[in-house]
Every structure is written in structure tokens, then in C-alpha cells.
PDB file of N, CA and C in Angstrom:
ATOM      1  N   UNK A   1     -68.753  63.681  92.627  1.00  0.00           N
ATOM      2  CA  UNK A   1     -69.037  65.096  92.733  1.00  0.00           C
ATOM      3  C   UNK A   1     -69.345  65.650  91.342  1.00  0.00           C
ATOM      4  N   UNK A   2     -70.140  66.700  91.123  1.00  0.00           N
ATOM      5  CA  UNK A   2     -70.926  67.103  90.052  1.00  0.00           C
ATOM      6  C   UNK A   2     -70.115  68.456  89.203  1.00  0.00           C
ATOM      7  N   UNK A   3     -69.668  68.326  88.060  1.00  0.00           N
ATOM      8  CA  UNK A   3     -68.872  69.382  87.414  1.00  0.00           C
ATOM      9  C   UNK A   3     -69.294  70.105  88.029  1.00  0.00           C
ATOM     10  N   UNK A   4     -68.157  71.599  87.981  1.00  0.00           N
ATOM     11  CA  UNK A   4     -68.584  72.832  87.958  1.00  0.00           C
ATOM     12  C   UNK A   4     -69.162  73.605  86.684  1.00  0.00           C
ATOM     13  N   UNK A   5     -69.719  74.701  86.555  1.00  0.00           N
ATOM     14  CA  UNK A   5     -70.016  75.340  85.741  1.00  0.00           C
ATOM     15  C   UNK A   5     -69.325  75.433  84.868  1.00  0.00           C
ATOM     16  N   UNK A   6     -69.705  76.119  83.512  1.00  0.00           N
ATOM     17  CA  UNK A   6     -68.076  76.165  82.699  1.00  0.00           C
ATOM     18  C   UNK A   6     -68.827  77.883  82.285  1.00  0.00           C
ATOM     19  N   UNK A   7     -67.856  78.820  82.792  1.00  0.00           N
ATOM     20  CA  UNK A   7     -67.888  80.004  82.335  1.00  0.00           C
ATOM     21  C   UNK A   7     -66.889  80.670  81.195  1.00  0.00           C
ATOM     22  N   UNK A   8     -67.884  81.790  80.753  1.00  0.00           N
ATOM     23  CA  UNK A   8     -66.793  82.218  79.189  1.00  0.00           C
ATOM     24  C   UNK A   8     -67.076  83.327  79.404  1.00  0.00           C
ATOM     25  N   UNK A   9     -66.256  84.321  78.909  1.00  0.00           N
ATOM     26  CA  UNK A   9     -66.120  85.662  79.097  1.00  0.00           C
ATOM     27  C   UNK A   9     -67.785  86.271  78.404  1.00  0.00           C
ATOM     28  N   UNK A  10     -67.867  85.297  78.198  1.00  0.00           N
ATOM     29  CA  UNK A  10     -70.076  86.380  78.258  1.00  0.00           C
ATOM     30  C   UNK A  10     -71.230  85.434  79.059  1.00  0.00           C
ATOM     31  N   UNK A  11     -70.668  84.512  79.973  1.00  0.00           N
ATOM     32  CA  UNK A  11     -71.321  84.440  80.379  1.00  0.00           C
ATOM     33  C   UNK A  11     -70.903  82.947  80.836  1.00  0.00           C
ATOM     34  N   UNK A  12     -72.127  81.648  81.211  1.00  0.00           N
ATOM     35  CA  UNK A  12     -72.194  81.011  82.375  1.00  0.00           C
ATOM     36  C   UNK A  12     -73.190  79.791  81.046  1.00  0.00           C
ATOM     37  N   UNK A  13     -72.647  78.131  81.251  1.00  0.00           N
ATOM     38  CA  UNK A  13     -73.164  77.100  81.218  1.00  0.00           C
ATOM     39  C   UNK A  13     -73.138  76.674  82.462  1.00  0.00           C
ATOM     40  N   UNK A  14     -74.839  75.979  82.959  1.00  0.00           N
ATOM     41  CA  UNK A  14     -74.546  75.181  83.835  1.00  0.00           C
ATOM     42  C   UNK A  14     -75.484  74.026  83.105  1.00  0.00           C
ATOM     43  N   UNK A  15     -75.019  72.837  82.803  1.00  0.00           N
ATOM     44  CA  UNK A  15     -75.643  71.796  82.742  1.00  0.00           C
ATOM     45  C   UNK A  15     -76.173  71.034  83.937  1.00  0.00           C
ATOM     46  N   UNK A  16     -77.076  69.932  83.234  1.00  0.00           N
ATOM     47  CA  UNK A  16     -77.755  68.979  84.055  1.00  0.00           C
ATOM     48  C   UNK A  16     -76.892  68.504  85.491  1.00  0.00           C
ATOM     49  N   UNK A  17     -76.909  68.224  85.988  1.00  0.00           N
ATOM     50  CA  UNK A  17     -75.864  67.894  87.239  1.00  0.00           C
ATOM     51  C   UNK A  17     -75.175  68.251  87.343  1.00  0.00           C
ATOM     52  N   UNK A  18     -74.787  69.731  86.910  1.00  0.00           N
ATOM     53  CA  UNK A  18     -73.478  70.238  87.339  1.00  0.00           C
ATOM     54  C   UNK A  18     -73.667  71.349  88.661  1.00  0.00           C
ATOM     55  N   UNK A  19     -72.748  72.070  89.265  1.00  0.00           N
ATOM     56  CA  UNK A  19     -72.371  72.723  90.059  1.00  0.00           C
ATOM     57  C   UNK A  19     -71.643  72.225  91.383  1.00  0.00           C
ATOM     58  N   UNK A  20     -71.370  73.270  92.063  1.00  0.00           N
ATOM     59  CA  UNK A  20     -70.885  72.549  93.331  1.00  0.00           C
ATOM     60  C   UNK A  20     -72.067  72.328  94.511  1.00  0.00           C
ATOM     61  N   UNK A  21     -71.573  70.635  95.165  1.00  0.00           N
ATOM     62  CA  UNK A  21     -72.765  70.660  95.774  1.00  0.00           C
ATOM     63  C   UNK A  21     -72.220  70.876  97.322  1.00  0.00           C
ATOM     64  N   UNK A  22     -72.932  70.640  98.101  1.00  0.00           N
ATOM     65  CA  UNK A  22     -72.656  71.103  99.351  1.00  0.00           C
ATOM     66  C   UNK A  22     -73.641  70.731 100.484  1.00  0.00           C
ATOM     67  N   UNK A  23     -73.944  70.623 101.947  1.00  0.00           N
ATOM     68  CA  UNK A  23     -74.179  69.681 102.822  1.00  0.00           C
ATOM     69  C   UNK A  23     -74.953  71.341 103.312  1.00  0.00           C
ATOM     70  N   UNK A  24     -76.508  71.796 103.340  1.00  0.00           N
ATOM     71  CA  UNK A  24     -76.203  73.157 104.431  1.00  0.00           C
ATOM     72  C   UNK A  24     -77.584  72.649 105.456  1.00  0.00           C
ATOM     73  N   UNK A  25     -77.609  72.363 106.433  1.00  0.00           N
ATOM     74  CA  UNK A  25     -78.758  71.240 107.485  1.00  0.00           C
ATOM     75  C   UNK A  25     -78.696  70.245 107.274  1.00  0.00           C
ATOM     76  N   UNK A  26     -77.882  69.452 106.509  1.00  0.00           N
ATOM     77  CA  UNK A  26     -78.309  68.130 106.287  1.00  0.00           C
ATOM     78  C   UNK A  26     -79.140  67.883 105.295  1.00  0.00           C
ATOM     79  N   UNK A  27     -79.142  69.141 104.287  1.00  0.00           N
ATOM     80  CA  UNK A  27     -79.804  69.238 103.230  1.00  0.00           C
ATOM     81  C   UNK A  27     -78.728  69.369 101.567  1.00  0.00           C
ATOM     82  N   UNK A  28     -78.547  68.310 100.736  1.00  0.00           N
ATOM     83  CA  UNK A  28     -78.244  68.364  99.509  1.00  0.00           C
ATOM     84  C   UNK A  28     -78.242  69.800  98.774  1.00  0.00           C
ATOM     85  N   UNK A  29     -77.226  70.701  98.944  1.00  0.00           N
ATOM     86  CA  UNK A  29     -77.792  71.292  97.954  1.00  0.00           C
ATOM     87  C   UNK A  29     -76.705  72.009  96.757  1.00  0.00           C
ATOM     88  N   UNK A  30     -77.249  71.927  95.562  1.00  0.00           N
ATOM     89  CA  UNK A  30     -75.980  72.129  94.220  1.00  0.00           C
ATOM     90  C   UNK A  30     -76.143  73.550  93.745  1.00  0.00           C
ATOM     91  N   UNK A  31     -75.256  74.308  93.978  1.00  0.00           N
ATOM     92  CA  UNK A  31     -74.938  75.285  93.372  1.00  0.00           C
ATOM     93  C   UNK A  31     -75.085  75.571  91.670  1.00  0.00           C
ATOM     94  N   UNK A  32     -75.764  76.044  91.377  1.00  0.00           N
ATOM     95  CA  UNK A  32     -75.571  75.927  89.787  1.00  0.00           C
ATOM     96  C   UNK A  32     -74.910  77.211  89.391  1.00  0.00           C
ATOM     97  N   UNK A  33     -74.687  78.785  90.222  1.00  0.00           N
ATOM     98  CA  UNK A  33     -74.492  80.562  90.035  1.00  0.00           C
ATOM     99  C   UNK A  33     -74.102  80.358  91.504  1.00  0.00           C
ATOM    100  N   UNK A  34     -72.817  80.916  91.670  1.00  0.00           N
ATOM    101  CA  UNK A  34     -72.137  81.564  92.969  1.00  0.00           C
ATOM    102  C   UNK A  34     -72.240  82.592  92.884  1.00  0.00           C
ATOM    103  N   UNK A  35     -73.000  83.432  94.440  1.00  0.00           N
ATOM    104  CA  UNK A  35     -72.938  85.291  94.102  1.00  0.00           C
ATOM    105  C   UNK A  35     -71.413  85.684  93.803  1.00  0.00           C
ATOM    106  N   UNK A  36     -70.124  85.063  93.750  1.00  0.00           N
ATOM    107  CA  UNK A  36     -68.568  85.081  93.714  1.00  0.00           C
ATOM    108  C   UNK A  36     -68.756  85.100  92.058  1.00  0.00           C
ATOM    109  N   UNK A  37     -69.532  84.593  91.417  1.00  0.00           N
ATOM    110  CA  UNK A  37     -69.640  84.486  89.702  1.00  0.00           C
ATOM    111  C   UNK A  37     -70.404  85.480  89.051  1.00  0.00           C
ATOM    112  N   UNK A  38     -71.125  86.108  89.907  1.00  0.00           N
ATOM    113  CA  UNK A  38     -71.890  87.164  89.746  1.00  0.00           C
ATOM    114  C   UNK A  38     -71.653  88.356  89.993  1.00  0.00           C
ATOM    115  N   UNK A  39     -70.636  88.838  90.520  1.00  0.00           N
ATOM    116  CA  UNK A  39     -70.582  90.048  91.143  1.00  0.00           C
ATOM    117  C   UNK A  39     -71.186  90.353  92.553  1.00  0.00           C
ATOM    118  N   UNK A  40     -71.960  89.181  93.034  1.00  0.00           N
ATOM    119  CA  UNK A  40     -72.648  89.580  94.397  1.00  0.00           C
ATOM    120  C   UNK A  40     -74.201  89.542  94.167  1.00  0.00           C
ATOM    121  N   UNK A  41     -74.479  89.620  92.948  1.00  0.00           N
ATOM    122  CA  UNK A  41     -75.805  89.706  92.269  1.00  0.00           C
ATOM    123  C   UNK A  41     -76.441  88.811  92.129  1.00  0.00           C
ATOM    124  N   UNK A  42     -76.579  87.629  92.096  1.00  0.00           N
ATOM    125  CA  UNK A  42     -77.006  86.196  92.409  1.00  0.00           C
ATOM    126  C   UNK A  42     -76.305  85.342  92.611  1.00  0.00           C
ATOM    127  N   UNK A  43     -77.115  84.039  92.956  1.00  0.00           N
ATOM    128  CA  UNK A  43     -76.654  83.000  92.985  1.00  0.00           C
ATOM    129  C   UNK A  43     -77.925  81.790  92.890  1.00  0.00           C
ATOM    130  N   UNK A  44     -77.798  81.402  92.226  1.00  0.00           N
ATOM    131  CA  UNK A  44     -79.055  80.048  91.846  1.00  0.00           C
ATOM    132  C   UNK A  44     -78.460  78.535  92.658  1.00  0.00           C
ATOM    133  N   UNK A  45     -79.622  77.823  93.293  1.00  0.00           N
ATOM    134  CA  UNK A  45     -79.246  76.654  93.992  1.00  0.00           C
ATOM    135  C   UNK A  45     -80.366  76.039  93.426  1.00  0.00           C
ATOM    136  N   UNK A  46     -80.302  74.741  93.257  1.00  0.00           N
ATOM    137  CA  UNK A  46     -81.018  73.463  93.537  1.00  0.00           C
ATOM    138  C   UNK A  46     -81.235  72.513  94.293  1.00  0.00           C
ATOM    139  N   UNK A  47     -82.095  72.482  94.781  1.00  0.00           N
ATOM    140  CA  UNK A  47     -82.217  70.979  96.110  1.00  0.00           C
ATOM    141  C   UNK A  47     -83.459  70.231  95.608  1.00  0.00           C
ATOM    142  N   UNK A  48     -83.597  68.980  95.835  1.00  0.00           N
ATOM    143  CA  UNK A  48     -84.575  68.317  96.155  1.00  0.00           C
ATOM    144  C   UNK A  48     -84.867  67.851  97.673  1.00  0.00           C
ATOM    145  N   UNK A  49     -86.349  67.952  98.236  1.00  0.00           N
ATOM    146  CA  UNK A  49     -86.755  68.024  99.101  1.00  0.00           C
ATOM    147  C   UNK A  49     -87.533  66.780  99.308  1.00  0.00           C
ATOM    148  N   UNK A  50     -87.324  65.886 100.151  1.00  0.00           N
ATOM    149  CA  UNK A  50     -88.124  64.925 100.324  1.00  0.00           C
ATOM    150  C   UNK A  50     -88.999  64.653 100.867  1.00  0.00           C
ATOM    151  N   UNK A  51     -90.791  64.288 100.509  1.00  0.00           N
ATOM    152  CA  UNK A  51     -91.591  64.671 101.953  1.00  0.00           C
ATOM    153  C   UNK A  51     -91.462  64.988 103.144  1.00  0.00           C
ATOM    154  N   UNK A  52     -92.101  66.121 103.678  1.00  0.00           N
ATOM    155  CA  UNK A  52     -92.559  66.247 104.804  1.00  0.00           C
ATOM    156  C   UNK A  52     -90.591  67.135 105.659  1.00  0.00           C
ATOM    157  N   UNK A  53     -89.957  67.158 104.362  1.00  0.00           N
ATOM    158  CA  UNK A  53     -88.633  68.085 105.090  1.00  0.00           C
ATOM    159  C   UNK A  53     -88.748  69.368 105.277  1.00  0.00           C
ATOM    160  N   UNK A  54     -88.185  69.576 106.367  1.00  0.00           N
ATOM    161  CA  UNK A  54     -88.038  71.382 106.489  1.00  0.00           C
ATOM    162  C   UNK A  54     -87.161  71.908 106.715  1.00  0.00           C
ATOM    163  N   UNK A  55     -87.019  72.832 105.519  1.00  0.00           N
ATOM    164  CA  UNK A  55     -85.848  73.827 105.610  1.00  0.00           C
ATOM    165  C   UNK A  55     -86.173  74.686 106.754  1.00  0.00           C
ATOM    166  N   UNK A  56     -85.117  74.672 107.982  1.00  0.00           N
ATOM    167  CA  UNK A  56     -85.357  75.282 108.689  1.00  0.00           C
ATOM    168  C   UNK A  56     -85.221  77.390 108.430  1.00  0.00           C
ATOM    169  N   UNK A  57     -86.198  77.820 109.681  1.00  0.00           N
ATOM    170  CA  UNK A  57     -86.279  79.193 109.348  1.00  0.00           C
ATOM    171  C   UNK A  57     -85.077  79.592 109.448  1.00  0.00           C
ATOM    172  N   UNK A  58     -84.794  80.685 108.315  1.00  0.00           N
ATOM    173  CA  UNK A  58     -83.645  81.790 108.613  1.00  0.00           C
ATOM    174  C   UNK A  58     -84.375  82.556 107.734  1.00  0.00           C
ATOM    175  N   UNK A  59     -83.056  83.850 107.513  1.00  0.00           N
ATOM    176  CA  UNK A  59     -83.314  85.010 107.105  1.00  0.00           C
ATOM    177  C   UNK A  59     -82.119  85.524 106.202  1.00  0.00           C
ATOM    178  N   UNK A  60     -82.308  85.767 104.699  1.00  0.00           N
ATOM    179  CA  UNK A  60     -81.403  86.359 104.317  1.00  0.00           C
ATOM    180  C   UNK A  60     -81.314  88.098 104.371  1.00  0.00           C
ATOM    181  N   UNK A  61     -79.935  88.686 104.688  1.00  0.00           N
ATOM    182  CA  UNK A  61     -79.877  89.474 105.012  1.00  0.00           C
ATOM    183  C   UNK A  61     -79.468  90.627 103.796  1.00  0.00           C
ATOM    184  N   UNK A  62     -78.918  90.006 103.388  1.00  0.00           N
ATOM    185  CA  UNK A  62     -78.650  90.951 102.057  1.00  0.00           C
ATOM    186  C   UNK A  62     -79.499  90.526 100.717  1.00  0.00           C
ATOM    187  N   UNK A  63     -79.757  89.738 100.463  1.00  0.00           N
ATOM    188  CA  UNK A  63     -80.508  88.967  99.585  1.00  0.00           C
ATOM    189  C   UNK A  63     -82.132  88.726  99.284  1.00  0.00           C
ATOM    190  N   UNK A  64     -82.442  88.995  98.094  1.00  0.00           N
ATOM    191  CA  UNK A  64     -84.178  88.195  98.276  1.00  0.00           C
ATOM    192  C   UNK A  64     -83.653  87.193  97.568  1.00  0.00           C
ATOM    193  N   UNK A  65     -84.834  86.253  97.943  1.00  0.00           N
ATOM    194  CA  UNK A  65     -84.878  85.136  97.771  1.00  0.00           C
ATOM    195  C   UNK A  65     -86.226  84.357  97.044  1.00  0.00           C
ATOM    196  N   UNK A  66     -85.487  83.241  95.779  1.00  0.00           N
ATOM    197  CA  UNK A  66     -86.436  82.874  94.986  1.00  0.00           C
ATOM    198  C   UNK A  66     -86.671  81.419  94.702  1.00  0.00           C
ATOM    199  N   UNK A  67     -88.046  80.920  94.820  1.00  0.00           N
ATOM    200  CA  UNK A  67     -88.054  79.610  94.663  1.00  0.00           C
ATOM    201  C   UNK A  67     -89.294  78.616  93.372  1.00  0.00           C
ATOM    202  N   UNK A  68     -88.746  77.996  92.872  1.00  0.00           N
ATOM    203  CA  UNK A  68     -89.365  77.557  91.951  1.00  0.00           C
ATOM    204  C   UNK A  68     -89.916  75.830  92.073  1.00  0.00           C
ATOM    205  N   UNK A  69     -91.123  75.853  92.114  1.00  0.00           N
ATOM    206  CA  UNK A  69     -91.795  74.361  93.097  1.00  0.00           C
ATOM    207  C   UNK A  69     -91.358  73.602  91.562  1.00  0.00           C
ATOM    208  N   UNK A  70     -91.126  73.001  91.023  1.00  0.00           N
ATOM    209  CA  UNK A  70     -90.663  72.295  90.306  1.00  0.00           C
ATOM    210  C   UNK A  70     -91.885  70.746  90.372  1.00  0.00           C
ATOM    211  N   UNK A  71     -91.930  70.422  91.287  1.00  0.00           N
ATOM    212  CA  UNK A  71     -92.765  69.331  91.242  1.00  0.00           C
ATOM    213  C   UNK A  71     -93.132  69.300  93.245  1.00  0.00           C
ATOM    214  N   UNK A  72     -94.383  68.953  93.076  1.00  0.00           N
ATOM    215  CA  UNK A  72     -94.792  68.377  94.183  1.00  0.00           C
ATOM    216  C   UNK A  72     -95.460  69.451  94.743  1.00  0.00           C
ATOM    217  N   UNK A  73     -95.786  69.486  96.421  1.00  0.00           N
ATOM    218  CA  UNK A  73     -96.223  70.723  96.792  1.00  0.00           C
ATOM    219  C   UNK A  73     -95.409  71.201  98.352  1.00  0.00           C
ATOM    220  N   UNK A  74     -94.958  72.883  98.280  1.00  0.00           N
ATOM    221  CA  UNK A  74     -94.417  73.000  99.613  1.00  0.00           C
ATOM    222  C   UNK A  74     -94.973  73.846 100.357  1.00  0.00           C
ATOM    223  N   UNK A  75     -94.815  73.943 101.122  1.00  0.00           N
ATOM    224  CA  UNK A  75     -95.691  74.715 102.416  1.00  0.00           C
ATOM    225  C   UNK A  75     -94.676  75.664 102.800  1.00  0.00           C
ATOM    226  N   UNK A  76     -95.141  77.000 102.825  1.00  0.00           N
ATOM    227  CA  UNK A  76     -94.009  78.285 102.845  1.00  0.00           C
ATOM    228  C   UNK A  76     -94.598  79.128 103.784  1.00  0.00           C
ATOM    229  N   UNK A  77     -93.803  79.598 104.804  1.00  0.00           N
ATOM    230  CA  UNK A  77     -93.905  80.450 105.836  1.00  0.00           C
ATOM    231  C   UNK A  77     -93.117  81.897 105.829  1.00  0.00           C
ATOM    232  N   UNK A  78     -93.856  82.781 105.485  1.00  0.00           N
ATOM    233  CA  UNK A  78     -92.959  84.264 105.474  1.00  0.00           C
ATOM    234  C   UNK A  78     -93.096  85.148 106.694  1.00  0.00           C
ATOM    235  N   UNK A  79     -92.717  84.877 107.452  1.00  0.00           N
ATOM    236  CA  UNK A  79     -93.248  86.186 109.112  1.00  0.00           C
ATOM    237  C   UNK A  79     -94.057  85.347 109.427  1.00  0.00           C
ATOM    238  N   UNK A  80     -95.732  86.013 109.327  1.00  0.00           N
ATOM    239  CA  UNK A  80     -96.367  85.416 109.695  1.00  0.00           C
ATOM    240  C   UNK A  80     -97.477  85.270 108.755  1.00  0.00           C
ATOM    241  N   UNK A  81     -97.301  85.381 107.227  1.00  0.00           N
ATOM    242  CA  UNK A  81     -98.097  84.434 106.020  1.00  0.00           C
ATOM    243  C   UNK A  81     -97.644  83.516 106.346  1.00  0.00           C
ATOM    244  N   UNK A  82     -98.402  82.484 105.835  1.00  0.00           N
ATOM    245  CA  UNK A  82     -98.481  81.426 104.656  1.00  0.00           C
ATOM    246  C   UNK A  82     -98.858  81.332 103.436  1.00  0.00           C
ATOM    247  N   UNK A  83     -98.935  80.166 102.802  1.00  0.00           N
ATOM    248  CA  UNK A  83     -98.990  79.763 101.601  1.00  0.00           C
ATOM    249  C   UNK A  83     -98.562  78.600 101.203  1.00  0.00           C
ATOM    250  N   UNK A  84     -99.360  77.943 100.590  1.00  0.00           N
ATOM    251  CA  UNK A  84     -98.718  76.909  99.615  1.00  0.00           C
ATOM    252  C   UNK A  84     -99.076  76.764  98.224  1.00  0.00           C
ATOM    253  N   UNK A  85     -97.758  75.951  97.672  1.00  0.00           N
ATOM    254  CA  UNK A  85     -97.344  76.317  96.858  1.00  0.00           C
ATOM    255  C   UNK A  85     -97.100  74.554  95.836  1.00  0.00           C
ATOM    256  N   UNK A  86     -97.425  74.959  94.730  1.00  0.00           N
ATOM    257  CA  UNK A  86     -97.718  73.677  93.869  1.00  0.00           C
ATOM    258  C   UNK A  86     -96.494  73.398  92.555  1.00  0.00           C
ATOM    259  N   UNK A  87     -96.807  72.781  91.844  1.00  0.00           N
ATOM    260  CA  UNK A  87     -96.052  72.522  90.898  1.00  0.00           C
ATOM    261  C   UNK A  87     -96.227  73.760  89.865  1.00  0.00           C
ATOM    262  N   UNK A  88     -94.772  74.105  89.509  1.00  0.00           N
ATOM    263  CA  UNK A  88     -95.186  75.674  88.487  1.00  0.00           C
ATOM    264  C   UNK A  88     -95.204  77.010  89.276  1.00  0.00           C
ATOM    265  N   UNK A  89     -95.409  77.030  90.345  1.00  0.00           N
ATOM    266  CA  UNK A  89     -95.354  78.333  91.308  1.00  0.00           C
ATOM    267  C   UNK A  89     -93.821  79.214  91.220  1.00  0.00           C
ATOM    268  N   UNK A  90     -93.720  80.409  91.791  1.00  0.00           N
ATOM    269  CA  UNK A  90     -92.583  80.899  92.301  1.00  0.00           C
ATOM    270  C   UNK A  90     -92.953  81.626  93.647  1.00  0.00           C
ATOM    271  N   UNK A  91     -91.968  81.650  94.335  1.00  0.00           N
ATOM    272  CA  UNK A  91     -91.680  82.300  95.751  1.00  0.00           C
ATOM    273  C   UNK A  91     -90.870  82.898  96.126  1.00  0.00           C
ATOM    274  N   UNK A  92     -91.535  84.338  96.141  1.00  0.00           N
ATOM    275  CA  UNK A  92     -90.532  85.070  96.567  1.00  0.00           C
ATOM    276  C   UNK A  92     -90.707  85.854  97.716  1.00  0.00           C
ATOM    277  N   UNK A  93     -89.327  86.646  98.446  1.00  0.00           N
ATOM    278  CA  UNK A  93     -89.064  87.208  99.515  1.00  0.00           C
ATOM    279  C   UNK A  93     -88.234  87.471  99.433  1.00  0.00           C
ATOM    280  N   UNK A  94     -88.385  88.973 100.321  1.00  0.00           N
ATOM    281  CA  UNK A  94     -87.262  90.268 100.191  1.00  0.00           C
ATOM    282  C   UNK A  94     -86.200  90.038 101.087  1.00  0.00           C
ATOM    283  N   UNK A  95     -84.889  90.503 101.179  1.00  0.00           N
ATOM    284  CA  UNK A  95     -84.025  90.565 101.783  1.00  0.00           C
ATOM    285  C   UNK A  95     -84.559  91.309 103.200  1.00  0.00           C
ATOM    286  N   UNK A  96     -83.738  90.603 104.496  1.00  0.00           N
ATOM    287  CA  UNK A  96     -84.429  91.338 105.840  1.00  0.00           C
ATOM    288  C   UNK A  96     -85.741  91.715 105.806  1.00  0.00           C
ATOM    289  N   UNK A  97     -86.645  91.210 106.020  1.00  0.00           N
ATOM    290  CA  UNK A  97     -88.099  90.771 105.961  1.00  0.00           C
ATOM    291  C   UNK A  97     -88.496  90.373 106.624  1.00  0.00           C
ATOM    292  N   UNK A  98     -89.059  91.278 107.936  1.00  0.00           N
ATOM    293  CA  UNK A  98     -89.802  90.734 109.270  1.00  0.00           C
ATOM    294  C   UNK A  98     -89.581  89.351 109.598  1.00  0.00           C
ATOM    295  N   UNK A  99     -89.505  88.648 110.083  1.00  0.00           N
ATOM    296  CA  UNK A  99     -88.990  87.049 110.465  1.00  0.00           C
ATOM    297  C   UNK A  99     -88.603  86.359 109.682  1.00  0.00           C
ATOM    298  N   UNK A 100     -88.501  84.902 109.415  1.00  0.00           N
ATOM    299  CA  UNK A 100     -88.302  84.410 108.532  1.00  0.00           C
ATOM    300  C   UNK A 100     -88.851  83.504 107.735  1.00  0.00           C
ATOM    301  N   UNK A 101     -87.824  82.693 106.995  1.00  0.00           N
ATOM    302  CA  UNK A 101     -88.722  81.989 105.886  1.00  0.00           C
ATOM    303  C   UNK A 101     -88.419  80.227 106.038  1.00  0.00           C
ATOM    304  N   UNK A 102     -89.854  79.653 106.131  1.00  0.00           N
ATOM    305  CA  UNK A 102     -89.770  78.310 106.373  1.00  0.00           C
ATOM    306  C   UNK A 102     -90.321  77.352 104.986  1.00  0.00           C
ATOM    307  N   UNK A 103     -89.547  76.426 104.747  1.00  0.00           N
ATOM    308  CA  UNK A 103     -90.252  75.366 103.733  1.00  0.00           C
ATOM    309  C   UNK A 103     -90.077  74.312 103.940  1.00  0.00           C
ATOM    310  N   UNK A 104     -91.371  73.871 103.561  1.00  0.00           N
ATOM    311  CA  UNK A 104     -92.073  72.261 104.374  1.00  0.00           C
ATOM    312  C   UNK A 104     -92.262  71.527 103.242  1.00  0.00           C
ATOM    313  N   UNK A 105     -91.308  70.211 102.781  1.00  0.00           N
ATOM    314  CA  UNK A 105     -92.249  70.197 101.329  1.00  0.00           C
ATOM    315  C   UNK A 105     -93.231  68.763 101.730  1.00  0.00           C
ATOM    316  N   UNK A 106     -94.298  69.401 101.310  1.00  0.00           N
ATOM    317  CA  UNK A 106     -95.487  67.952 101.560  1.00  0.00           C
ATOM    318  C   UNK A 106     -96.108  67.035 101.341  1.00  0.00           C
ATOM    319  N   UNK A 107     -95.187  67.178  99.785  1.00  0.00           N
ATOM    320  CA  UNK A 107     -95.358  65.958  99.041  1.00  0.00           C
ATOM    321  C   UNK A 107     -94.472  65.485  97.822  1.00  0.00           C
TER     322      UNK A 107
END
């Protein structure tokens, strides 16, 4: 299991493999910022996605939500946009936002 963060009264290290990780679909994913560390105000995750996986749709309700393609390319569903999305991109979406949000990564 992957350190936790190490916080100091100004603020937040998270190194290379650290945070808590956690199982949410059957999907890997490591906490690096708990909204509990934040005040409610964020929280940053990391996953890697392996071809052709999909995060299934939901909807955050209090939250927007942000994603950074890091490598490869994913296929993103907002309501009823699309888009895809490449290496270097960001993605974003508002909290409670007409349907929801799907990612396909496709390569």
C-alpha cells in the first residue's frame, strides 16, 4: 500500500506513489488530496486506465470535476457532448450537470 500524504501546517506533499488507494468499479484509484484535507474544497485522484476501459457514467453532485489525459487518448461523454481528448488536454465539468459523465480510454 502506497504512503499517505505528509501534511504540514501550510500545506500538503504528495509524492510519486503516494496516497491512499482504493478499489471504486473495479477501478485502481490513489488518492493524492482528500476533500477531508481540504476543507471540502478538493480532492485530486489518479488512475490509470487501460485500453478500451470505462469509467462508468455518474454524476457529481456537489463537485466539478477535472481531468488531465496524461498520456494516451480518452473518449469523454458530458450529457449529450462528446469529445476526445489526447495527451496534454484537460476536462472539465460542472457539478450537477444535465446527465452524466463517461470515460472511455482508447488507447
Amino acid at each position: 500500500m502506497a504512503r499517505e500524504s505528509s501534511e504540514t501546517p501550510t500545506g500538503f506533499l504528495v509524492g510519486t506513489g503516494e496516497g491512499a488507494e482504493v478499489l471504486l468499479g473495479g477501478l485502481a484509484v490513489q488518492f493524492k488530496l482528500r476533500a477531508g484535507q481540504t476543507a471540502g474544497r478538493l480532492s485530486i485522484t489518479e488512475m490509470t486506465l487501460d485500453p478500451h476501459r470505462l469509467v462508468p457514467p455518474h454524476v457529481h453532485a456537489d463537485e466539478d470535476e477535472y481531468t488531465y489525459v496524461a498520456a494516451g487518448t480518452v473518449g469523454v461523454r458530458v450529457g449529450d457532448e462528446e469529445f476526445e481528448a489526447t495527451q496534454g488536454c484537460y476536462l472539465a465539468s460542472q457539478a450537477a450537470r444535465r446527465g452524466s459523465r463517461v470515460l472511455e480510454s482508447r488507447r
